[in-house]
C-alpha atoms as a PDB file:
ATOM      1  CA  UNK A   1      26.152-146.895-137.431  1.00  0.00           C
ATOM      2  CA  UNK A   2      24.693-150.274-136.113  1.00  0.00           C
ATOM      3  CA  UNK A   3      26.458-152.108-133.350  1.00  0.00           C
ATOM      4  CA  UNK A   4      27.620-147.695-131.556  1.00  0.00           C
ATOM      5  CA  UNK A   5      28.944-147.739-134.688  1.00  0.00           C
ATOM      6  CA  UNK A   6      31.320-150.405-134.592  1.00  0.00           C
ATOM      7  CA  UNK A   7      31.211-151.345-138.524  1.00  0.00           C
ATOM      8  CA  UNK A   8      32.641-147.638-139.431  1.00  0.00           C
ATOM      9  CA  UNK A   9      35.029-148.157-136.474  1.00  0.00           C
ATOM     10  CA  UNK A  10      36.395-151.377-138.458  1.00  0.00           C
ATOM     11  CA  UNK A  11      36.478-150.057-141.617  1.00  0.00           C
ATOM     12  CA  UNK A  12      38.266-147.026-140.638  1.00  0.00           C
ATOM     13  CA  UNK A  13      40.453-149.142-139.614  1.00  0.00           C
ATOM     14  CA  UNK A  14      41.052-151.471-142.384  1.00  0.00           C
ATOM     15  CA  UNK A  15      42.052-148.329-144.460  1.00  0.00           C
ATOM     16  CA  UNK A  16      44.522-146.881-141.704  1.00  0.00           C
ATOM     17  CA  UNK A  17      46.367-149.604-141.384  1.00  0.00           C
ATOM     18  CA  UNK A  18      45.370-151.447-145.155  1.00  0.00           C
ATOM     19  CA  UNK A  19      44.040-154.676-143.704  1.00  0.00           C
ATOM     20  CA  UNK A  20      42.391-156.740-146.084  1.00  0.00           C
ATOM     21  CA  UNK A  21      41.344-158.924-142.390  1.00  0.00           C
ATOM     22  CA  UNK A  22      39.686-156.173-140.580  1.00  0.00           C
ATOM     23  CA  UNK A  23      37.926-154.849-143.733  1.00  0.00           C
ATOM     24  CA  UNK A  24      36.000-157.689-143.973  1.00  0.00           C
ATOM     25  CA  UNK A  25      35.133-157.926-140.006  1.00  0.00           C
ATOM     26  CA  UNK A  26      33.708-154.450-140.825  1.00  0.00           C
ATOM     27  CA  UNK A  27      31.503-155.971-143.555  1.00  0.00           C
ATOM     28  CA  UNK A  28      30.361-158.647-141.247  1.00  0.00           C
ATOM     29  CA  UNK A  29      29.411-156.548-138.991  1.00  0.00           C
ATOM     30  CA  UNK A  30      27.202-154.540-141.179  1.00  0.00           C
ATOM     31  CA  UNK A  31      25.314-157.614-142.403  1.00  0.00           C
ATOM     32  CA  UNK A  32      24.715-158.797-138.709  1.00  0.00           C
ATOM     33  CA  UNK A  33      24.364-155.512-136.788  1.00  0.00           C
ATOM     34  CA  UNK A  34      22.178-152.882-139.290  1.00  0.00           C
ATOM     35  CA  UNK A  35      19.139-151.513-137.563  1.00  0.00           C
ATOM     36  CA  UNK A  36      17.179-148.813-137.825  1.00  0.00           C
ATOM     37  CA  UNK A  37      19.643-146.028-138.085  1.00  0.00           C
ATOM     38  CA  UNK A  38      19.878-145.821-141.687  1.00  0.00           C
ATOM     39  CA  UNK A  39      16.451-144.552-142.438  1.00  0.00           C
ATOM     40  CA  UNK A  40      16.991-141.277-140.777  1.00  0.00           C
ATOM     41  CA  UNK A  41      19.276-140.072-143.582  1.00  0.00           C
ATOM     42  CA  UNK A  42      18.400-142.788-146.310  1.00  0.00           C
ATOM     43  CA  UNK A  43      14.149-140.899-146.239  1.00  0.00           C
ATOM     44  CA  UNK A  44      14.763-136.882-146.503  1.00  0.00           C
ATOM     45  CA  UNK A  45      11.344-136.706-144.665  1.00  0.00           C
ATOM     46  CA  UNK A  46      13.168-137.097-141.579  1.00  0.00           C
ATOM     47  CA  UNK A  47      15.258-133.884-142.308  1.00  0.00           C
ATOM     48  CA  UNK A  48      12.970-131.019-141.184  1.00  0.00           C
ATOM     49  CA  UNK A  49      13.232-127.469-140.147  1.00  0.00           C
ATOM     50  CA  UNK A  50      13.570-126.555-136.309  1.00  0.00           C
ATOM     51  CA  UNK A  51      12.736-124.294-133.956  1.00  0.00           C
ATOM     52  CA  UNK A  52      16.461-123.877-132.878  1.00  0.00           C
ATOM     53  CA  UNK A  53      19.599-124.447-134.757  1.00  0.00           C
ATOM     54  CA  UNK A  54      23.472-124.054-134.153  1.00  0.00           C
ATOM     55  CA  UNK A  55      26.280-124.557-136.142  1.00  0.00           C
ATOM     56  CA  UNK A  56      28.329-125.961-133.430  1.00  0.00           C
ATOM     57  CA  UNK A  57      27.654-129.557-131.775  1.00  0.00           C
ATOM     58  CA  UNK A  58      28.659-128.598-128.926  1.00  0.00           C
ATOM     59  CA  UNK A  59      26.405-126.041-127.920  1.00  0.00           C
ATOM     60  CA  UNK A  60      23.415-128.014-129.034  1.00  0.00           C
ATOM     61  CA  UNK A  61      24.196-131.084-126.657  1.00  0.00           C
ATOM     62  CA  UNK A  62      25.244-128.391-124.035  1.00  0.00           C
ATOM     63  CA  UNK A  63      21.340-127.330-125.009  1.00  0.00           C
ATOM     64  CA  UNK A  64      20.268-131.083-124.613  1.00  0.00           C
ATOM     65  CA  UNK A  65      22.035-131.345-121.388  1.00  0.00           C
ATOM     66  CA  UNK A  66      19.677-128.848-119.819  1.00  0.00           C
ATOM     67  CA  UNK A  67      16.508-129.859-121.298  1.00  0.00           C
ATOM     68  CA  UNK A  68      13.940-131.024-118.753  1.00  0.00           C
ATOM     69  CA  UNK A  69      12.117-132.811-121.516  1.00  0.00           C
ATOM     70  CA  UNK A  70      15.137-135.906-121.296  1.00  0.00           C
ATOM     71  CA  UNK A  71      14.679-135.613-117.707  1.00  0.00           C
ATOM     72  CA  UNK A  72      14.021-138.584-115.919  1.00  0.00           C
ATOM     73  CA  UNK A  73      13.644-140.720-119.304  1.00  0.00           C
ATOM     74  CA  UNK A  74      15.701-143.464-118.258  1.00  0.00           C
ATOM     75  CA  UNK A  75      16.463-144.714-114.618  1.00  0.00           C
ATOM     76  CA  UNK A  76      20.204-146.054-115.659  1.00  0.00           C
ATOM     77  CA  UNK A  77      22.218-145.384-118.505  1.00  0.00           C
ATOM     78  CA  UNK A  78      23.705-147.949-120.938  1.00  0.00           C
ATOM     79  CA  UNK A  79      23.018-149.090-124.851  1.00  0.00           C
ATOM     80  CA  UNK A  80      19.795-150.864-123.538  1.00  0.00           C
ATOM     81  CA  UNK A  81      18.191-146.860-123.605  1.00  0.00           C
ATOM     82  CA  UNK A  82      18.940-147.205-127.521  1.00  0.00           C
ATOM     83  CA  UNK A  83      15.894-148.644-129.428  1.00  0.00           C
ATOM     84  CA  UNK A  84      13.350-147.312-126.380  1.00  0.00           C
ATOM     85  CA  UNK A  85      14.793-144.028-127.221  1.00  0.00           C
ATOM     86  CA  UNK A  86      13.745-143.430-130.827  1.00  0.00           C
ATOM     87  CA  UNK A  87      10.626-145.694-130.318  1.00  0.00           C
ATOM     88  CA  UNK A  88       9.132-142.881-127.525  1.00  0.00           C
ATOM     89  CA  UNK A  89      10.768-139.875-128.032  1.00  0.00           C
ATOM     90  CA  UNK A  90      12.212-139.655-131.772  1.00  0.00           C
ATOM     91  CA  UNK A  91      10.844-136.546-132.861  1.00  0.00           C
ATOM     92  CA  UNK A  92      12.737-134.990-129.603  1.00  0.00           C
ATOM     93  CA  UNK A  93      15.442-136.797-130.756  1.00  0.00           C
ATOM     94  CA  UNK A  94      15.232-135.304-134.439  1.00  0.00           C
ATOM     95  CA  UNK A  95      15.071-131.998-133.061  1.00  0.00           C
ATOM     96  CA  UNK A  96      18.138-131.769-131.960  1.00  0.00           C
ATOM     97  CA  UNK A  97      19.760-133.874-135.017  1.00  0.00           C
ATOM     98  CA  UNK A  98      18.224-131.240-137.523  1.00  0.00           C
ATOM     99  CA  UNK A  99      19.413-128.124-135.193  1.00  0.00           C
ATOM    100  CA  UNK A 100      22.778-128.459-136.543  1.00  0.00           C
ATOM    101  CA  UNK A 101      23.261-126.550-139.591  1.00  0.00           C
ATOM    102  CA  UNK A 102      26.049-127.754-141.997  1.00  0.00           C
ATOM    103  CA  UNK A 103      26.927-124.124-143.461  1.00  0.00           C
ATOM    104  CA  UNK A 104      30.634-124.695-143.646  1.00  0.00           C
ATOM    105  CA  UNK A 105      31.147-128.910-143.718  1.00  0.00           C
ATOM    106  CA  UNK A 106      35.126-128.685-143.211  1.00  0.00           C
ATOM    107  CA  UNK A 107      35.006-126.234-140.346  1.00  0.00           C
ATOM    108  CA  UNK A 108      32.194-127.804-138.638  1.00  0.00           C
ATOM    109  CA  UNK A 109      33.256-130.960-138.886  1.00  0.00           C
ATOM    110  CA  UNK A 110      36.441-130.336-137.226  1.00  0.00           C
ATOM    111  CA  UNK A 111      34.166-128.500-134.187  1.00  0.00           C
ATOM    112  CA  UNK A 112      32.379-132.210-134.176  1.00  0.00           C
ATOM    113  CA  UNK A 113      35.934-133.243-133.339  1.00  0.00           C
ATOM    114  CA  UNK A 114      36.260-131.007-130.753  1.00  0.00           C
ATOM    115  CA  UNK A 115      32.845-132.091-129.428  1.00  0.00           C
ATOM    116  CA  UNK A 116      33.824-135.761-129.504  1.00  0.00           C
ATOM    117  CA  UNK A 117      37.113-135.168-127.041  1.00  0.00           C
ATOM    118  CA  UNK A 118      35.190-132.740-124.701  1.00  0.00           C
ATOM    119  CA  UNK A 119      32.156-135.474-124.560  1.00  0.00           C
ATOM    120  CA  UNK A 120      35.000-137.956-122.769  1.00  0.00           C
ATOM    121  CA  UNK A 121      37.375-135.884-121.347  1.00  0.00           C
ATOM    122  CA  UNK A 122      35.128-133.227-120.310  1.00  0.00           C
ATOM    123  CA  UNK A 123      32.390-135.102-118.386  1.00  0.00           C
ATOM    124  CA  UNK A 124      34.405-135.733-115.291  1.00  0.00           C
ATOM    125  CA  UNK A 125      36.276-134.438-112.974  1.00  0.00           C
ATOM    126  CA  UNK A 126      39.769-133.221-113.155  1.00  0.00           C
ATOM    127  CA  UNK A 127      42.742-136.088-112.317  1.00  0.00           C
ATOM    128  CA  UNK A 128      39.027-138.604-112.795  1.00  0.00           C
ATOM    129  CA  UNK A 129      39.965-141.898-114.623  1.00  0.00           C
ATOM    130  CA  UNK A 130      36.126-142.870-114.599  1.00  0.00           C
ATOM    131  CA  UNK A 131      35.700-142.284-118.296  1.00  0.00           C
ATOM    132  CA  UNK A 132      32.412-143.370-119.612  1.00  0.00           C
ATOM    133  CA  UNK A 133      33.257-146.821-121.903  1.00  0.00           C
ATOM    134  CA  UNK A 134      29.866-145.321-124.280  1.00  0.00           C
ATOM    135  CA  UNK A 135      31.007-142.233-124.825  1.00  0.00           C
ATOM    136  CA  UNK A 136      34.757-143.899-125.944  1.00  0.00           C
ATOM    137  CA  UNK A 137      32.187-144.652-129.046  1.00  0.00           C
ATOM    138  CA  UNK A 138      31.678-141.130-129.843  1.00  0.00           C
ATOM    139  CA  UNK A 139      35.135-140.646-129.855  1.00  0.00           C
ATOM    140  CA  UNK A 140      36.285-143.563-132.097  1.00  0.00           C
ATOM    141  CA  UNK A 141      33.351-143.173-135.044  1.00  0.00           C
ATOM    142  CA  UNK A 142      34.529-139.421-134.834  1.00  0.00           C
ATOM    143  CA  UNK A 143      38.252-140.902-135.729  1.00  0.00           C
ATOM    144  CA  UNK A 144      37.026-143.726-138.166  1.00  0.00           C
ATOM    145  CA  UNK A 145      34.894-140.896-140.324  1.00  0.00           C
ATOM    146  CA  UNK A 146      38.247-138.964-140.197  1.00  0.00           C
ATOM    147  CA  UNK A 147      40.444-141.603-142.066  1.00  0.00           C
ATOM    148  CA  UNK A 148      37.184-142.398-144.368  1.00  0.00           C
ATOM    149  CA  UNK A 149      36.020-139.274-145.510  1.00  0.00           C
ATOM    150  CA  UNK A 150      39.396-139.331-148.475  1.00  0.00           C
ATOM    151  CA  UNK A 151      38.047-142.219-149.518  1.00  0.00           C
ATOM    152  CA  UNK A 152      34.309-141.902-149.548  1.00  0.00           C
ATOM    153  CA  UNK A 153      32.351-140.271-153.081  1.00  0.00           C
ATOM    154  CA  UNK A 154      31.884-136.611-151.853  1.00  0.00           C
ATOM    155  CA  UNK A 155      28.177-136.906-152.231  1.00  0.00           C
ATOM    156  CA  UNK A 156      27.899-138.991-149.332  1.00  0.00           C
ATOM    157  CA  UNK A 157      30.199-137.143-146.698  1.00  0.00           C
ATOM    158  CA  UNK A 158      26.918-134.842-145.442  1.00  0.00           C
ATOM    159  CA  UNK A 159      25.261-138.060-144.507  1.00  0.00           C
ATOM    160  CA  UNK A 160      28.393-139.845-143.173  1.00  0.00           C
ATOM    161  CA  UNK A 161      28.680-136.783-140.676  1.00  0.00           C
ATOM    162  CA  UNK A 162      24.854-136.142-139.799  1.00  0.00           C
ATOM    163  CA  UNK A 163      24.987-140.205-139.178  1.00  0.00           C
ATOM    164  CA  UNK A 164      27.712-139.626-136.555  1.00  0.00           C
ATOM    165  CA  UNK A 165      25.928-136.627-135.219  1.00  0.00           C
ATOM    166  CA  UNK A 166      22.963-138.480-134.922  1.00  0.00           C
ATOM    167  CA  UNK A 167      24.791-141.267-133.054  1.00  0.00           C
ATOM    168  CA  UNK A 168      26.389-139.116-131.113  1.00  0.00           C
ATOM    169  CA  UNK A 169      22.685-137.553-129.541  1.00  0.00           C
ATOM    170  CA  UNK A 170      21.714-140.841-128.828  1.00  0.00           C
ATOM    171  CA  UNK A 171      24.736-141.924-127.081  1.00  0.00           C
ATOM    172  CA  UNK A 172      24.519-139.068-124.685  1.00  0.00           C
ATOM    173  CA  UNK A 173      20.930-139.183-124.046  1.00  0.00           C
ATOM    174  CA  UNK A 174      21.310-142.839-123.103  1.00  0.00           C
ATOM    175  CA  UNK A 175      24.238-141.807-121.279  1.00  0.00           C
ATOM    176  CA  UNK A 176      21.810-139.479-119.232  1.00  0.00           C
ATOM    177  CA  UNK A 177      23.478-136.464-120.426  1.00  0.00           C
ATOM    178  CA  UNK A 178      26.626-136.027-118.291  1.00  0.00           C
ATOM    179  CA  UNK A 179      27.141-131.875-117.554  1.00  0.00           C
ATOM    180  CA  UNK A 180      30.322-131.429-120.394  1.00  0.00           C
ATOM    181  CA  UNK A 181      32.567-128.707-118.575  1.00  0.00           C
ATOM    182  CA  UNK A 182      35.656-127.964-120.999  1.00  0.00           C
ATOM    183  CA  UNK A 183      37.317-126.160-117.822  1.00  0.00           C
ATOM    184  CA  UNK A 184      38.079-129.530-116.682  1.00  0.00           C
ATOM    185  CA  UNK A 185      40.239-130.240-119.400  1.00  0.00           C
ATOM    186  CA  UNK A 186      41.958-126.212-118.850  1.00  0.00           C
ATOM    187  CA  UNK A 187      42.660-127.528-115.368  1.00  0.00           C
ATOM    188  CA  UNK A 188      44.589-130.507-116.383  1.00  0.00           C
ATOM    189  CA  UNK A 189      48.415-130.644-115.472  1.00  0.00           C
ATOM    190  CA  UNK A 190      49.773-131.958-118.489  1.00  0.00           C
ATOM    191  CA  UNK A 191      53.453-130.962-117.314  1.00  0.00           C
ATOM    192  CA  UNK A 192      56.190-131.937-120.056  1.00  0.00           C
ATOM    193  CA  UNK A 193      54.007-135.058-120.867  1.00  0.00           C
ATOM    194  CA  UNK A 194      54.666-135.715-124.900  1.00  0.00           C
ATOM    195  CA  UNK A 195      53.937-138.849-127.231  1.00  0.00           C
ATOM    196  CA  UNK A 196      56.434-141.319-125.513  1.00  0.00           C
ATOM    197  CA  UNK A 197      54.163-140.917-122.471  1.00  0.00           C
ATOM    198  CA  UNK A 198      51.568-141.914-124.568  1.00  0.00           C
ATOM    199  CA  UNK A 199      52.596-144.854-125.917  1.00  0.00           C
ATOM    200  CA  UNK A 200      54.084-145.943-122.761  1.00  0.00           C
ATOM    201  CA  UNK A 201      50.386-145.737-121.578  1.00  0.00           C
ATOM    202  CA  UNK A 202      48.938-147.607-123.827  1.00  0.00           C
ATOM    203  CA  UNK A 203      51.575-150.218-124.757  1.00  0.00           C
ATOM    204  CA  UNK A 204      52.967-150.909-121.242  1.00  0.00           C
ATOM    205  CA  UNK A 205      50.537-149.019-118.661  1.00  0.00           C
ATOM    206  CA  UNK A 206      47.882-150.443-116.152  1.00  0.00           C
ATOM    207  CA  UNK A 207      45.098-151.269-118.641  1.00  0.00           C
ATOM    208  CA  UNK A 208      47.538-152.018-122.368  1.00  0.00           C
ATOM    209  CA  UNK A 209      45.627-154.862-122.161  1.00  0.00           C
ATOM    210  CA  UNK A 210      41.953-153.033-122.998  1.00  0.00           C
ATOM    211  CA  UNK A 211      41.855-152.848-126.409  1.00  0.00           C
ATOM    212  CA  UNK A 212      39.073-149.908-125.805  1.00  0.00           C
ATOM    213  CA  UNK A 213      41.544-148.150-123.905  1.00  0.00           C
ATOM    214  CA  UNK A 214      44.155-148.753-125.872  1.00  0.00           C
ATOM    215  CA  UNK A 215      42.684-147.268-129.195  1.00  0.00           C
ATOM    216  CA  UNK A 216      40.881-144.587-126.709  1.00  0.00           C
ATOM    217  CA  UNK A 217      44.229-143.334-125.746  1.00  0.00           C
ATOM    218  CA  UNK A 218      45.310-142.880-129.580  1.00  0.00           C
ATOM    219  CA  UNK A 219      42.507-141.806-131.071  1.00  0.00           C
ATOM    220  CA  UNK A 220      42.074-139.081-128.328  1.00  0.00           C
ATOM    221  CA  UNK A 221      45.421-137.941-128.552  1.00  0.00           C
ATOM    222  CA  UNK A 222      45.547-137.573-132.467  1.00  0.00           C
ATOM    223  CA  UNK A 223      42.040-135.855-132.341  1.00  0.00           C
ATOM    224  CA  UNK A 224      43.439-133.416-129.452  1.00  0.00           C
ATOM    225  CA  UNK A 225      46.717-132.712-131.705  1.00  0.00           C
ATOM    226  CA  UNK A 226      43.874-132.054-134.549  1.00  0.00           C
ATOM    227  CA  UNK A 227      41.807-129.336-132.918  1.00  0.00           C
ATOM    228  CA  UNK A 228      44.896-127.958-131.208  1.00  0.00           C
ATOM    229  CA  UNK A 229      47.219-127.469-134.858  1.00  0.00           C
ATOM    230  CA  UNK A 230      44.101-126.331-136.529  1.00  0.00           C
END
C-alpha cells in the first residue's frame, strides 16, 4: 500500500493483462516505496475493539466526515497530510479502521466497491469534472484487489481488504473529508450513453492522453457495472 498504493495498482495489472513488464515495475515499486503501512495488519495489536462499528464503509467515512475531531487537522489537502497523519492522530485513525466489521467478506467487500465509486463520483457536484486526482487512488487499489483476490492464498484476502480500507481512511482524511452525497450520482443524465461512449472518452476524448484518467474512466465504469449487476 506504499506509494497510494501504487505497487497493488501494478500488479493488478500485470495479472489483467499477463505482463511479465509491469509485474516487475510492481515489484520495484515495493522495494523502493514500503513504509509504514504494513505494520498495522502485519502486529494484531493494532486490531482492537471500538466503541462504534459498521459493516458498511460507507457509513463509517460518512461518520468520519462529520467528526469534529478531523476538523481543522490540516490547512490543505494532498499526500503531504500522509505520514503527519498517523504520527499525531493514529489511534483516531485506528478507530475508524477497526469499526468495520468483516461479518460477511464477499458482500462487504463488494459495498467497499460501492464506497470506492461514490468517494469520486459522489464528492462533487452534478455535471462537475473537478474529480479529486487522490481519491482516483481509492478507486484503482479497489479495482487492482478485485483482479488479485483469485490469485492471492485465501488466508491473506482479510488483510488485503482491511489494507485498502485502511488506505482508503487516510486518503480521505488527507483529502479533508469531502461531504460524499450519492444523490449526485441519482441526478446524473446518463441518457442512452453505453460502452462506445466510454471508450471514445478515454481513447479519443479531451484528456486520452492522462493515463490517470484514462484507467479512471475504466476502472470506474467496470466497478459501476459491478455494484449495479450484483
Amino acid at each position: 500500500m506504499g506509494a497510494v498504493g501504487h505497487p497493488l495498482i501494478h500488479l493488478g495489472y500485470a495479472y489483467e493483462f499477463s505482463s511479465r513488464e509491469i509485474g516487475m515495475e510492481s515489484l520495484a515499486i515495493i522495494a523502493s516505496e514500503y513504509n509504514f503501512l504494513h505494520k498495522y495488519t502485519d502486529d494484531a495489536s493494532y486490531t482492537q475493539p471500538t466503541p462504534y462499528t459498521s459493516t458498511s464503509p460507507l457509513e463509517i467515512l460518512q461518520k468520519i466526515s462529520t467528526d469534529a475531531r478531523f476538523d481543522n487537522l490540516f490547512a490543505h489537502k494532498g499526500s503531504s497530510n500522509l505520514a503527519p497523519l498517523f504520527e499525531q492522530h493514529e489511534s483516531l485513525v485506528l478507530e475508524y479502521w477497526n469499526a468495520w466489521t468483516l461479518s460477511d467478506p464477499l458482500k462487504q467487500f463488494q459495498d467497499s466497491q460501492d464506497a470506492a465509486v461514490a468517494l469520486l463520483t459522489a464528492t462533487v457536484a452534478a455535471g462537475a469534472t473537478d474529480y479529486d486526482f487522490f481519491l482516483v487512488h481509492v478507486l484503482t487499489t479497489s479495482h487492482a484487489v478485485r483482479i488479485l483476490l483469485p490469485f492471492i492464498p485465501a488466508k491473506f484476502h482479510i488483510g488485503v481488504v482491511r489494507q485498502w480500507w485502511l488506505l482508503t481512511i487516510a486518503v480521505y482524511i488527507c483529502q479533508l473529508r469531502p461531504r460524499i452525497d450519492k444523490a449526485v450520482i441519482k441526478q446524473t443524465e446518463v441518457g442512452e450513453k453505453g460502452w462506445k461512449y466510454v471508450e471514445h472518452k478515454a481513447i479519443t476524448g479531451q484528456w486520452a492522453a492522462n493515463s490517470h484518467y484514462v484507467k479512471g474512466t475504466f476502472q470506474l465504469s467496470i466497478l459501476v457495472l459491478c455494484v449495479a449487476c450484483d
